[in-house]
C-alpha atoms as a PDB file:
ATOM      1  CA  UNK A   1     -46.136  19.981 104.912  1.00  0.00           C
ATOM      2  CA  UNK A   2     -45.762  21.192 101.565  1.00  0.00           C
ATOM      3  CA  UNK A   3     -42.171  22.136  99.965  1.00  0.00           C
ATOM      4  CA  UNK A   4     -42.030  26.258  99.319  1.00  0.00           C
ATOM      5  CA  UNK A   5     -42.192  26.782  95.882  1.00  0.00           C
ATOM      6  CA  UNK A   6     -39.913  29.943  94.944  1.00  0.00           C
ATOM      7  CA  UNK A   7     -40.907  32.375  92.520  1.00  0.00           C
ATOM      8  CA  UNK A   8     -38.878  32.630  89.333  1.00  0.00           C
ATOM      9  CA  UNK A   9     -39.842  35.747  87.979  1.00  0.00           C
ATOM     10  CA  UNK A  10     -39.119  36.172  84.061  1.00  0.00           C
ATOM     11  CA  UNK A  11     -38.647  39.881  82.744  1.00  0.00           C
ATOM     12  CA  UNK A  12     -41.287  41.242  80.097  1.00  0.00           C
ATOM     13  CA  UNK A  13     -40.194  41.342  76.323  1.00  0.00           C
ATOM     14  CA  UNK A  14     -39.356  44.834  76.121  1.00  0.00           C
ATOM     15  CA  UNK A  15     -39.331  45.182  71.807  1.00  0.00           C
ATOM     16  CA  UNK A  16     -38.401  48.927  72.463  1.00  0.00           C
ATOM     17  CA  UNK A  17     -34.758  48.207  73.583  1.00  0.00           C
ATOM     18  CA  UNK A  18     -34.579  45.533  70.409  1.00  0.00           C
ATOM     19  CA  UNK A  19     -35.243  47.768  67.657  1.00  0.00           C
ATOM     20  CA  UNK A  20     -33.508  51.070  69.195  1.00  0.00           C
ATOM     21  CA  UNK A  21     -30.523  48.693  69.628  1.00  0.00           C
ATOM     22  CA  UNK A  22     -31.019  47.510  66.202  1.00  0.00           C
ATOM     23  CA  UNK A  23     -31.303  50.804  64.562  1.00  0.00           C
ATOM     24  CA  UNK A  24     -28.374  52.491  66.396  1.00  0.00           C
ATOM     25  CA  UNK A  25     -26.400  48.818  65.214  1.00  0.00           C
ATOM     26  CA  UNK A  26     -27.658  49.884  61.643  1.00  0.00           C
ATOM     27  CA  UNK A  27     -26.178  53.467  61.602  1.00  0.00           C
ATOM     28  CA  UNK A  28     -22.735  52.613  63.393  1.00  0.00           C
ATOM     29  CA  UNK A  29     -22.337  50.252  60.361  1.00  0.00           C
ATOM     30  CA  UNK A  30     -23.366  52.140  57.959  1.00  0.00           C
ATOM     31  CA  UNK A  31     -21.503  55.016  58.994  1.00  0.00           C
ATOM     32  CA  UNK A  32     -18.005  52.334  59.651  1.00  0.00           C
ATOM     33  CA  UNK A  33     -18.615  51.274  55.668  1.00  0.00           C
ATOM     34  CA  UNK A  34     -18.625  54.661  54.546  1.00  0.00           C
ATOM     35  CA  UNK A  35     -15.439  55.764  56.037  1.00  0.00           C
ATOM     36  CA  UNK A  36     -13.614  52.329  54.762  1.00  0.00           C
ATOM     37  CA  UNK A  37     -14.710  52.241  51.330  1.00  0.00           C
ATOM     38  CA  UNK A  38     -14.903  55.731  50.173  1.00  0.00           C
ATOM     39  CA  UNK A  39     -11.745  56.795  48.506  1.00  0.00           C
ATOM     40  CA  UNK A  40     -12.025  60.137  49.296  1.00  0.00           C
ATOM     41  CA  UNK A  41     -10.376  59.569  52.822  1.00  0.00           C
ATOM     42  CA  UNK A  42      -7.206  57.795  50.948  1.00  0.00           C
ATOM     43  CA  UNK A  43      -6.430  55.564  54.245  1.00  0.00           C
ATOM     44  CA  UNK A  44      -3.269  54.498  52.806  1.00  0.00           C
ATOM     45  CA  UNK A  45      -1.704  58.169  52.922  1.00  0.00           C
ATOM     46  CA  UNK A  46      -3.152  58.093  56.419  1.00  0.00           C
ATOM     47  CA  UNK A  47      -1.317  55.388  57.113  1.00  0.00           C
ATOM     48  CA  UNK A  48       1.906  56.270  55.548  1.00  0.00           C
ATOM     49  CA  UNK A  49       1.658  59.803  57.496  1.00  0.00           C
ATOM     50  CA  UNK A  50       1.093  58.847  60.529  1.00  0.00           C
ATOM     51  CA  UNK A  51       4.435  58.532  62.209  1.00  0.00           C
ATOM     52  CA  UNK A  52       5.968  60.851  59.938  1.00  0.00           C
ATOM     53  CA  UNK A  53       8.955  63.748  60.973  1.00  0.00           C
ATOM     54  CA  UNK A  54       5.857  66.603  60.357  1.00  0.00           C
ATOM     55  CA  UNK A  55       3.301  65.186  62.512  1.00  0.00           C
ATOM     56  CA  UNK A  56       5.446  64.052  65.183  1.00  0.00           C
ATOM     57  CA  UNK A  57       7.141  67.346  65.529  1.00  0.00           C
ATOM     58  CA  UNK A  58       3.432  68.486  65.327  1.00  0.00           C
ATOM     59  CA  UNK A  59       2.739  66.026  67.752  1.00  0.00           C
ATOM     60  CA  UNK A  60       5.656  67.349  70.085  1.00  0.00           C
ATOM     61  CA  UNK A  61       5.053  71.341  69.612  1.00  0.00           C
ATOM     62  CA  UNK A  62       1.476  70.687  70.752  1.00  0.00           C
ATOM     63  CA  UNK A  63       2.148  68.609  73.973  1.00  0.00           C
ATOM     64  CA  UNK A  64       4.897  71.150  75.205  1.00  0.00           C
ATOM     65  CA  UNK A  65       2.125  74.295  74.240  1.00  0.00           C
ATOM     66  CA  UNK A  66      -0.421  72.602  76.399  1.00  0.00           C
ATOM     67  CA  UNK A  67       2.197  71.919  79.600  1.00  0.00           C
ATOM     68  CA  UNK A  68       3.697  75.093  79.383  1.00  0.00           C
ATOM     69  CA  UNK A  69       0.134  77.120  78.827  1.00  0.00           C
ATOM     70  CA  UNK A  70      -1.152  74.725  81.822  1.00  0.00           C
ATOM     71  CA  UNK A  71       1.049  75.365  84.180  1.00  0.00           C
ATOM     72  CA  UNK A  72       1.385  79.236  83.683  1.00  0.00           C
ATOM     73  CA  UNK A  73      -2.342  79.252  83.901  1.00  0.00           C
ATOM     74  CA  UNK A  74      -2.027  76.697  87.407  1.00  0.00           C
ATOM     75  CA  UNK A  75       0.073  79.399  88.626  1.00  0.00           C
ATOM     76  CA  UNK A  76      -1.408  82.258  87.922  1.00  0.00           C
ATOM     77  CA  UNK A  77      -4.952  80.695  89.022  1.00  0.00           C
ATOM     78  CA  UNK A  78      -3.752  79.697  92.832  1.00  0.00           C
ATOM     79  CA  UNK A  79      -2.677  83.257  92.795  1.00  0.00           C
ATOM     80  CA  UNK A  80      -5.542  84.994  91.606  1.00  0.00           C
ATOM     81  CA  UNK A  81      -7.899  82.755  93.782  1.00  0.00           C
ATOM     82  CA  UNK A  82      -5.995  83.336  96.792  1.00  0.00           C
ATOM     83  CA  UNK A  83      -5.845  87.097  96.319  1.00  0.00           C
ATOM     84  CA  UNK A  84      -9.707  87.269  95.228  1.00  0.00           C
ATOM     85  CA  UNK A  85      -9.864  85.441  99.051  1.00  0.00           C
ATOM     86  CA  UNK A  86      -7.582  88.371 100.735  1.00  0.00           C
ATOM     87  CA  UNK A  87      -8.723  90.847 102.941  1.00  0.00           C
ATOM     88  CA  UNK A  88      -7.164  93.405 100.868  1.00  0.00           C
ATOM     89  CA  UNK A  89      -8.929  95.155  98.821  1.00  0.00           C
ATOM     90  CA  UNK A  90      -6.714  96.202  96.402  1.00  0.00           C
ATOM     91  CA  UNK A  91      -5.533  92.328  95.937  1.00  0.00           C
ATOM     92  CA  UNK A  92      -9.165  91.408  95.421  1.00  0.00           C
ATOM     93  CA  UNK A  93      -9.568  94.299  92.559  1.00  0.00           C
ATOM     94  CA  UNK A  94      -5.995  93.440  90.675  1.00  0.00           C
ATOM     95  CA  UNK A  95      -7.590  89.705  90.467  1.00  0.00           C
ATOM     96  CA  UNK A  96     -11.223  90.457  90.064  1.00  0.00           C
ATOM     97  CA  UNK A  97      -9.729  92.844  86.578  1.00  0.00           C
ATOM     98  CA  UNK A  98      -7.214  90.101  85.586  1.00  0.00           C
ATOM     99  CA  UNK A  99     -10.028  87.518  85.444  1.00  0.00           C
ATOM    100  CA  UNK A 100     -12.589  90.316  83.884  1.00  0.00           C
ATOM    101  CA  UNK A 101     -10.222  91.205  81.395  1.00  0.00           C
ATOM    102  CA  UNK A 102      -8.913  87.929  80.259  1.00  0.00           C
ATOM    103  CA  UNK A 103     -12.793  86.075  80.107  1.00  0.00           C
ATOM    104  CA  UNK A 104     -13.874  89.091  78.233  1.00  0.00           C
ATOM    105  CA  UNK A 105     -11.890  88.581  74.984  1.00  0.00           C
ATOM    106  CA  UNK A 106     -11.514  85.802  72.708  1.00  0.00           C
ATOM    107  CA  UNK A 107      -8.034  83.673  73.316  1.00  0.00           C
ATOM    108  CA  UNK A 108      -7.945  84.599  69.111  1.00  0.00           C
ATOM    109  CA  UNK A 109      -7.538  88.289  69.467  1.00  0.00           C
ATOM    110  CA  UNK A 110      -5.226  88.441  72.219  1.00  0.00           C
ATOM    111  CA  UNK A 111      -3.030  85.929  70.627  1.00  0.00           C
ATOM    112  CA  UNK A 112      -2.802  88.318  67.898  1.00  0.00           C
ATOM    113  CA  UNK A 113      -2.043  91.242  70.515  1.00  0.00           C
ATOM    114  CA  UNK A 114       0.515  88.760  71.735  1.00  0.00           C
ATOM    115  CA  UNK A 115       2.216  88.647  68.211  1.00  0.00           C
ATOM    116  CA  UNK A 116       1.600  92.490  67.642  1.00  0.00           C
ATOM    117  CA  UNK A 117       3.674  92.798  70.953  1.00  0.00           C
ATOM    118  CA  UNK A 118       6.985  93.635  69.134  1.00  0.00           C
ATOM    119  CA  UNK A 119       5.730  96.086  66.839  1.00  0.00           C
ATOM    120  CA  UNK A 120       3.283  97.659  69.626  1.00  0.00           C
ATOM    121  CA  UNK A 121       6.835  98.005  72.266  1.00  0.00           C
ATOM    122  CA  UNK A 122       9.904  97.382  70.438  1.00  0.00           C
ATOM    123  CA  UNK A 123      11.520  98.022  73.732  1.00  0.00           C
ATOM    124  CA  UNK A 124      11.080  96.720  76.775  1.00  0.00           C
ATOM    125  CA  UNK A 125      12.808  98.501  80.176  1.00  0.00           C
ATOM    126  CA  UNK A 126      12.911  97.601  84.127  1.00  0.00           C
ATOM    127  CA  UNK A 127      13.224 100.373  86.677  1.00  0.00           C
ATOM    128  CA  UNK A 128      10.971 103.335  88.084  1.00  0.00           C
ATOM    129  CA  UNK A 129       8.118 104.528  87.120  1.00  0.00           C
ATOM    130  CA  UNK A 130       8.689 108.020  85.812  1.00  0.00           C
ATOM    131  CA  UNK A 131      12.112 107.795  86.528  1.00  0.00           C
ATOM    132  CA  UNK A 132      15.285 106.061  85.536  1.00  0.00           C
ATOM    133  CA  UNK A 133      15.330 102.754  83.011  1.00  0.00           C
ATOM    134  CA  UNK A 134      18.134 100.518  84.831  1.00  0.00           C
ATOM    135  CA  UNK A 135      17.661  97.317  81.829  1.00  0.00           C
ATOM    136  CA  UNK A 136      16.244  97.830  78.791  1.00  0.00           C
ATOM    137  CA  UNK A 137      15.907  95.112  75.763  1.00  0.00           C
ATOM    138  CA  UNK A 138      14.868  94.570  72.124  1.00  0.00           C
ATOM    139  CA  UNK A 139      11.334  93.141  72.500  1.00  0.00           C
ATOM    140  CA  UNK A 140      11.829  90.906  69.358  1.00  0.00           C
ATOM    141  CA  UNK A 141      15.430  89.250  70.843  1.00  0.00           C
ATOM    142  CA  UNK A 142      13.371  88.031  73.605  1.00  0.00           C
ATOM    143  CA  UNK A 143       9.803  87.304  72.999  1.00  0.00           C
ATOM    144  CA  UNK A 144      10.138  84.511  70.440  1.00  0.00           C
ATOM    145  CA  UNK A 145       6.710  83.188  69.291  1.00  0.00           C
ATOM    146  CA  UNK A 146       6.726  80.255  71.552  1.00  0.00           C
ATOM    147  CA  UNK A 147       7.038  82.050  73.991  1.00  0.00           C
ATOM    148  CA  UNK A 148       4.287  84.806  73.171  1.00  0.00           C
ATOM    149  CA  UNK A 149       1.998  81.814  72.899  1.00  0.00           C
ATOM    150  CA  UNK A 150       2.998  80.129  76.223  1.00  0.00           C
ATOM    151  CA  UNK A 151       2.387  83.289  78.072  1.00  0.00           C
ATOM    152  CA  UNK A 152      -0.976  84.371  75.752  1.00  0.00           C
ATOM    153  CA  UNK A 153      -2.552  80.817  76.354  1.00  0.00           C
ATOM    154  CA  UNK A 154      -1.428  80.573  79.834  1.00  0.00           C
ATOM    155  CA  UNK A 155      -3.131  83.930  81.284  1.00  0.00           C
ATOM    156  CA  UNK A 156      -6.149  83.362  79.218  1.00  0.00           C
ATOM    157  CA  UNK A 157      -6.499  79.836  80.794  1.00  0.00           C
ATOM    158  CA  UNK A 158      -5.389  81.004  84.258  1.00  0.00           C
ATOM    159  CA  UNK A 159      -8.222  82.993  84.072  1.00  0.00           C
ATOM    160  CA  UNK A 160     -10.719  80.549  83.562  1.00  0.00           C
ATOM    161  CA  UNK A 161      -8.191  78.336  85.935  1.00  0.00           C
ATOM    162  CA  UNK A 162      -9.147  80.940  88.853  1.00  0.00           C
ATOM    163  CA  UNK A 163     -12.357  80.561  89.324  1.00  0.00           C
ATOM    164  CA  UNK A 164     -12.877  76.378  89.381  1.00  0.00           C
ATOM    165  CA  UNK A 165      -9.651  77.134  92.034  1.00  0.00           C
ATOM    166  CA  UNK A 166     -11.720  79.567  94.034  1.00  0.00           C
ATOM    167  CA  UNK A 167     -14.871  77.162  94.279  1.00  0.00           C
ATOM    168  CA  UNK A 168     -13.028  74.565  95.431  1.00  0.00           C
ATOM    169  CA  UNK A 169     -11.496  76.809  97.965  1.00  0.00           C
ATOM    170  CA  UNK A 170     -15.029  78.155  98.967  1.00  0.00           C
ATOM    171  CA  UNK A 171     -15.931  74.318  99.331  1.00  0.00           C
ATOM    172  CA  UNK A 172     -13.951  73.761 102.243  1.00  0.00           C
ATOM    173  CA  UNK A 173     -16.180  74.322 105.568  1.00  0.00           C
ATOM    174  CA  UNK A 174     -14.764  77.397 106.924  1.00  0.00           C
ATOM    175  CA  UNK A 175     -14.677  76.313 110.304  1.00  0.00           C
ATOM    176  CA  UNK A 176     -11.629  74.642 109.418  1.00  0.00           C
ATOM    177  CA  UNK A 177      -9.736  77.952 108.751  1.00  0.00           C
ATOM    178  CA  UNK A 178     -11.166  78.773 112.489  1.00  0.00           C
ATOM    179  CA  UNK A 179      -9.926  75.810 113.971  1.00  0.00           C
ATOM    180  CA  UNK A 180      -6.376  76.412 112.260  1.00  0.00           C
ATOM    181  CA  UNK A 181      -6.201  79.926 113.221  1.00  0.00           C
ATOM    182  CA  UNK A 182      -7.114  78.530 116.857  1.00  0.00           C
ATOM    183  CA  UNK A 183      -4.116  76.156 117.136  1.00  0.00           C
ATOM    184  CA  UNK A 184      -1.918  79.346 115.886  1.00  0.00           C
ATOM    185  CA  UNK A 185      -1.418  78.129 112.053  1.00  0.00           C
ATOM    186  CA  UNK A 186      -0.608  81.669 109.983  1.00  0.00           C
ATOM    187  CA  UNK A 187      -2.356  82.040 106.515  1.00  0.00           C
ATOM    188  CA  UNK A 188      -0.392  80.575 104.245  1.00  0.00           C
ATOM    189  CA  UNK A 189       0.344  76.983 106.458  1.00  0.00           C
ATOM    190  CA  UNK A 190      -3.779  76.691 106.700  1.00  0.00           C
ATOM    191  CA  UNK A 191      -3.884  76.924 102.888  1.00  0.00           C
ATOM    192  CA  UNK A 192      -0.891  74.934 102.105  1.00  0.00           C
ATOM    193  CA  UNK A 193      -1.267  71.902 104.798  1.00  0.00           C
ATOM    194  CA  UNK A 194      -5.557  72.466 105.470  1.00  0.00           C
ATOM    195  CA  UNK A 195      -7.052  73.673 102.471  1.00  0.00           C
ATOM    196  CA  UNK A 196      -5.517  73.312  99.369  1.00  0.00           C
ATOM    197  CA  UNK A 197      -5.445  69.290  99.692  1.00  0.00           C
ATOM    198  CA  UNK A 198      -8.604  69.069 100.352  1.00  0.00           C
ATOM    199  CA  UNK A 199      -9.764  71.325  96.917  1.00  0.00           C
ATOM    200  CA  UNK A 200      -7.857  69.183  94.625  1.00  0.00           C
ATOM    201  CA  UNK A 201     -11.254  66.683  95.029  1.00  0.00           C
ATOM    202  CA  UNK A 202     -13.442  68.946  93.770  1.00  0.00           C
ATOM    203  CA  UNK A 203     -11.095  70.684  91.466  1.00  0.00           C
ATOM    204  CA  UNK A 204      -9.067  67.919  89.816  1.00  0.00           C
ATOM    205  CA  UNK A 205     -12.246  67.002  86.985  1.00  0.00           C
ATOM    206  CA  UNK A 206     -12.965  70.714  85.756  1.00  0.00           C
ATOM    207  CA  UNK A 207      -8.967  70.953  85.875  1.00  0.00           C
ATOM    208  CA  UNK A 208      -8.634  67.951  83.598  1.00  0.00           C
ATOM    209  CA  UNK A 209     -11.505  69.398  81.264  1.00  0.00           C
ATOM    210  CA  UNK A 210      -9.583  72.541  81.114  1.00  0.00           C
ATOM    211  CA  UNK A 211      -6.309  70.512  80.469  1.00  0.00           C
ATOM    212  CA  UNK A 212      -8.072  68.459  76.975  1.00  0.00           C
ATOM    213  CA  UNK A 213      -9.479  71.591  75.742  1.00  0.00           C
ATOM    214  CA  UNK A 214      -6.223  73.718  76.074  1.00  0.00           C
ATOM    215  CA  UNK A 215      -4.803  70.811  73.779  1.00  0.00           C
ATOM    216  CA  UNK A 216      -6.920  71.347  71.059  1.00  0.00           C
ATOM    217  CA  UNK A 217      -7.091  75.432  71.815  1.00  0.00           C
ATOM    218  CA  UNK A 218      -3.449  75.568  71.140  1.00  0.00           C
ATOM    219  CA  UNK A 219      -3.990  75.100  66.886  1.00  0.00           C
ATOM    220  CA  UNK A 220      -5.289  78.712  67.574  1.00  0.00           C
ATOM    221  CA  UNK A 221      -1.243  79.588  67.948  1.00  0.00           C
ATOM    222  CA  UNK A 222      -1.079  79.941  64.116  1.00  0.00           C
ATOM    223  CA  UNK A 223      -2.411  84.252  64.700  1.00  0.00           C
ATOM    224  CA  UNK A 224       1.040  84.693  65.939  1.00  0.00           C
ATOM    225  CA  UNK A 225       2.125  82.207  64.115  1.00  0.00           C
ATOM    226  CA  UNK A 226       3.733  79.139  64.490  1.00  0.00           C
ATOM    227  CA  UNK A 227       4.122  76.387  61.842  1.00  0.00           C
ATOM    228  CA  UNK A 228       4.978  73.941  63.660  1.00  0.00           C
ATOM    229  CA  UNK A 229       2.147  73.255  66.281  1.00  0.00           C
ATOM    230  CA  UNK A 230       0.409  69.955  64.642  1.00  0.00           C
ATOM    231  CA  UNK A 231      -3.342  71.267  63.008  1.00  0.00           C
ATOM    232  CA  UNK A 232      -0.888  73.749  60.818  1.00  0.00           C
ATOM    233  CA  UNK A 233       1.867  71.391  59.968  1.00  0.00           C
ATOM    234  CA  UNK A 234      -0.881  68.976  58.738  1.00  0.00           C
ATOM    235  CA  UNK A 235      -2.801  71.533  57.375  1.00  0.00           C
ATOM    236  CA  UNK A 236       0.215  72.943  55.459  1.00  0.00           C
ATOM    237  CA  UNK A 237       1.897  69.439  54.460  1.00  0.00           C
ATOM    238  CA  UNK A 238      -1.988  68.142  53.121  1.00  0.00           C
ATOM    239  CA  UNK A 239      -1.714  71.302  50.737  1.00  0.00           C
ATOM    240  CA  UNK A 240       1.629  70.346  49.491  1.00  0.00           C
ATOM    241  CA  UNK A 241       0.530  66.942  48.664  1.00  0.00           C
ATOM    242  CA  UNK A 242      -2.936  68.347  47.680  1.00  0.00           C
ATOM    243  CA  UNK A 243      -4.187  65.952  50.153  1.00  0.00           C
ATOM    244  CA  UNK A 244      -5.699  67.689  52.638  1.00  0.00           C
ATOM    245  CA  UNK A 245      -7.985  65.265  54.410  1.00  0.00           C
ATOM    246  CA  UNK A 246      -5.829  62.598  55.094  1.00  0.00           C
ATOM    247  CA  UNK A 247      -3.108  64.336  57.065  1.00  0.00           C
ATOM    248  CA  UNK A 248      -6.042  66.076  59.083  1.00  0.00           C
ATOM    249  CA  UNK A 249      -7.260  62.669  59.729  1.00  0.00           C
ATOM    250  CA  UNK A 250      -3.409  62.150  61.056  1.00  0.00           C
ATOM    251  CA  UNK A 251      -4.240  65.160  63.314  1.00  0.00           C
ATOM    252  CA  UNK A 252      -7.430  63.963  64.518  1.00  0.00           C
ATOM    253  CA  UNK A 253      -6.057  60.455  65.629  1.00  0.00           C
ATOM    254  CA  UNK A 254      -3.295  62.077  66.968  1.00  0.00           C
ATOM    255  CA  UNK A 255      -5.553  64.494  69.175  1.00  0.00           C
ATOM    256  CA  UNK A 256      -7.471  61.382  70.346  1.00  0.00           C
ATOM    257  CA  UNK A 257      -4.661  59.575  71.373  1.00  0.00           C
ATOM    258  CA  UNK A 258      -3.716  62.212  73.308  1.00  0.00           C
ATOM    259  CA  UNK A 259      -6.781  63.097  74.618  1.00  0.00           C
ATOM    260  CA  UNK A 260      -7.263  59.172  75.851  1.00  0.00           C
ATOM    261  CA  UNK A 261      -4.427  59.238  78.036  1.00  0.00           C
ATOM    262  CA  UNK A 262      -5.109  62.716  79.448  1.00  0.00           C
ATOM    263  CA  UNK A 263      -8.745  60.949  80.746  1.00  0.00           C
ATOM    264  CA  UNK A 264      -6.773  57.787  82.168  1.00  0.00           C
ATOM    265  CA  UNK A 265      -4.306  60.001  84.085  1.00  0.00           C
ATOM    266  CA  UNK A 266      -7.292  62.419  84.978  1.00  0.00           C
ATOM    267  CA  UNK A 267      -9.234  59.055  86.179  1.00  0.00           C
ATOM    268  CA  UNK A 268      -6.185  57.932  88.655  1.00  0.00           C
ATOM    269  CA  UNK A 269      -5.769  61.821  89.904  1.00  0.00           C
ATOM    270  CA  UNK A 270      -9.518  61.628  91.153  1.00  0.00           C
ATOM    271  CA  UNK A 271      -8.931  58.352  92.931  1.00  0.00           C
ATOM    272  CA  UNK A 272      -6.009  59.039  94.773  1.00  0.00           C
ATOM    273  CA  UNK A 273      -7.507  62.451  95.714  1.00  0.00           C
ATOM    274  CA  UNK A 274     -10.818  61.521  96.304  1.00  0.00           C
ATOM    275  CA  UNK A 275      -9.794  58.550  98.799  1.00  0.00           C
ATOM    276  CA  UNK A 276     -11.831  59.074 102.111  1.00  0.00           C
ATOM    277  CA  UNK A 277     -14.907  60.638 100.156  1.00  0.00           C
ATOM    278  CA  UNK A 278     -17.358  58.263 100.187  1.00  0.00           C
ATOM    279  CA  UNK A 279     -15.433  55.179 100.405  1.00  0.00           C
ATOM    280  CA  UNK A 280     -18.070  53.571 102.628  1.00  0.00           C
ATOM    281  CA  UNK A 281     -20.437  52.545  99.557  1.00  0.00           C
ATOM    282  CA  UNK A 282     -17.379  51.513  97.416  1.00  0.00           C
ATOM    283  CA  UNK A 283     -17.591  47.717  96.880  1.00  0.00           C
ATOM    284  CA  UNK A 284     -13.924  47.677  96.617  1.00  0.00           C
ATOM    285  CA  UNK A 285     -13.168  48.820 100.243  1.00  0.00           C
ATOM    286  CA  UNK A 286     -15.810  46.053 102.056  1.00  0.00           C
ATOM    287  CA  UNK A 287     -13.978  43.421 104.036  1.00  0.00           C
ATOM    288  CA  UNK A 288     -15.114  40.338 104.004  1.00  0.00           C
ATOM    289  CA  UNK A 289     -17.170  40.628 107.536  1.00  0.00           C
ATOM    290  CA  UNK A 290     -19.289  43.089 105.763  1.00  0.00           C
ATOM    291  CA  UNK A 291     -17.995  46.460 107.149  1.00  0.00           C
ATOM    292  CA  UNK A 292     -15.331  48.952 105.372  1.00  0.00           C
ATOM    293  CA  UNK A 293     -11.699  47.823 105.696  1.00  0.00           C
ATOM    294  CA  UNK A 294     -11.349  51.547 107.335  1.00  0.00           C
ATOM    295  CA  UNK A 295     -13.533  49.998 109.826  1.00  0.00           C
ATOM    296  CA  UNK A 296     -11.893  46.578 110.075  1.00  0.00           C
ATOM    297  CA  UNK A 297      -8.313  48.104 110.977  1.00  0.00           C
ATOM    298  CA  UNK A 298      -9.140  49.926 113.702  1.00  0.00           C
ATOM    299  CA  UNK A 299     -11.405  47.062 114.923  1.00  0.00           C
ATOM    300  CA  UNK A 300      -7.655  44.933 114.253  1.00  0.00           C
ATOM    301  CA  UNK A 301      -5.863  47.306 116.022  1.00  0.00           C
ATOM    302  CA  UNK A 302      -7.694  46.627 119.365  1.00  0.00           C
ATOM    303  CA  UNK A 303      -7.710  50.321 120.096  1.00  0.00           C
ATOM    304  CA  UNK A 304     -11.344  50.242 121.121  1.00  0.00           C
ATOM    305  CA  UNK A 305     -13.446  47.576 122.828  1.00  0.00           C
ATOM    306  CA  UNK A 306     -15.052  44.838 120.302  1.00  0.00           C
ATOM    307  CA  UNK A 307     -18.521  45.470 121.776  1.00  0.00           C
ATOM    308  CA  UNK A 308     -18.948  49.048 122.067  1.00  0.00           C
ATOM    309  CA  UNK A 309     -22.015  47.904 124.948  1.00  0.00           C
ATOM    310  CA  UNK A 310     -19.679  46.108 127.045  1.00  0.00           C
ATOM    311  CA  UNK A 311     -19.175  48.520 129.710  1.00  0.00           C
ATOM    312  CA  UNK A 312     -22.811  49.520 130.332  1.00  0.00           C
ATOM    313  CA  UNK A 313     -24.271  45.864 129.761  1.00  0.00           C
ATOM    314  CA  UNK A 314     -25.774  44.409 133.363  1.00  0.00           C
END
């Protein structure tokens, strides 16, 4: 009997993937010895810059702009997509306007609204409509200009916020609300225990988009203004030196940085969230006999019979 001979298939030359790969190698270097050797960039100001008391306060300002905005926006988006799923109507029609209102108009011009505020109220009150003032406050003592741009990002994003909260709400299978309402949950323990949990899945990546673009969206703070937030500190200290580019390249890498370990932490949210989902075809949860290690704990737990046949085979 003759040995089997196996095939040992060999894959076409594919010149295609050669010269695209070659061309694309081309460019990257071409492009890498441009911005080493022309002077123009000044790399050694970048350097020197880099770690320097502007940026890093830069640095600082814009990190504490983008938590603040983010979670005034978080807040105001669970809100407005919880009261857009109430049975009252008037609910649904405060947060159908808020998110009308605050998608219609560029985050630009109401930031300059924001900074108008004192000059548009100079005095702020708290009591009755129509009726007696019980507190009343210089608008200007209060409302600093951090503070108008904390609270003009955060309702413009909490707008945007509310509806990527509201489709992950309407992603939950409704029958769940039925089957909480059945075992006598109220409203707010089904969305707190039930629902909301099971959103973050679906809600977690377009929140993490939303989270790296409100990073860069806060250089729009100089309409109120502040000096301080980092594209306008670089901006202002690269006209001082009459260096401009350099301490906008400090900017940029400082952006990037940032921006890289937003993605890693965004990367760790979706796995811890998104365990149960689809962990069947993940290599990384396959025991070694082949079946899910979800699988191979309850068969190691002995709660059920090792061959599922056993009571019905003669």
């Amino acid at each position: 009997m003759e040995p089997i001979l196996l095939n040992q298939p060999k894959s076409l030359p594919k010149p295609g993937q050669w010269i695209s790969a070659a061309v694309v190698a081309v460019l990257v270097a071409m492009l890498a010895n441009s911005l080493i050797t022309n002077p123009n960039f000044n790399w050694p100001l970048v350097w020197q810059w880099l770690f320097s008391r502007t940026i890093m306060l830069g640095v600082a300002y814009t990190i504490m702009l983008t938590i603040g905005s983010m979670v005034i926006g978080t807040i105001l988006a669970v809100t407005m997509a919880i009261m857009r799923q109430s049975p009252n109507p008037i609910l649904r029609g405060v947060s159908w306007f808020f998110i009308w209102f605050f998608r219609g108009t560029p985050i630009y011009t109401q930031l300059i609204f924001w900074s108008l505020l004192p000059v548009l109220y100079p005095q702020l009150s708290l009591g009755i409509p129509f009726g007696p003032e019980f507190v009343q406050f210089e608008t200007k003592t209060y409302f600093t200009p951090m503070l108008m741009a904390l609270v003009g990002l955060g309702l413009n994003e909490g707008a945007y916020l509310a509806e990527i909260i509201r489709a992950g709400l309407n992603s939950v299978d409704k029958g769940q609300w039925e089957a909480a309402t059945a075992l006598g949950m109220n409203r707010s323990i089904i969305l707190r225990r039930i629902i909301l949990p099971q959103t973050m899945r679906v809600i977690i990546p377009p929140l993490g988009n939303e989270t790296i673009s409100m990073l860069k969206t806060t250089s729009l703070v100089s309409a109120i203004p502040i000096t301080l937030e980092l594209t306008w500190a670089a901006k202002d200290k690269g006209q001082f030196l009459f260096a401009p580019v350099p301490l906008l390249i400090d900017a940029a890498i400082w952006y990037l940085v940032i921006t890289s370990i937003l993605m890693v932490g965004q990367m760790y949210l979706e796995r811890y969230f998104g365990r149960g989902f689809g962990a069947e075809s993940n290599a990384k949860t396959v025991s070694r006999w082949g079946v899910s290690k979800r699988q191979q704990a309850i068969l190691d737990a002995h709660t059920t019979n090792d061959d599922p046949f056993i009571d019905v085979t003669p």
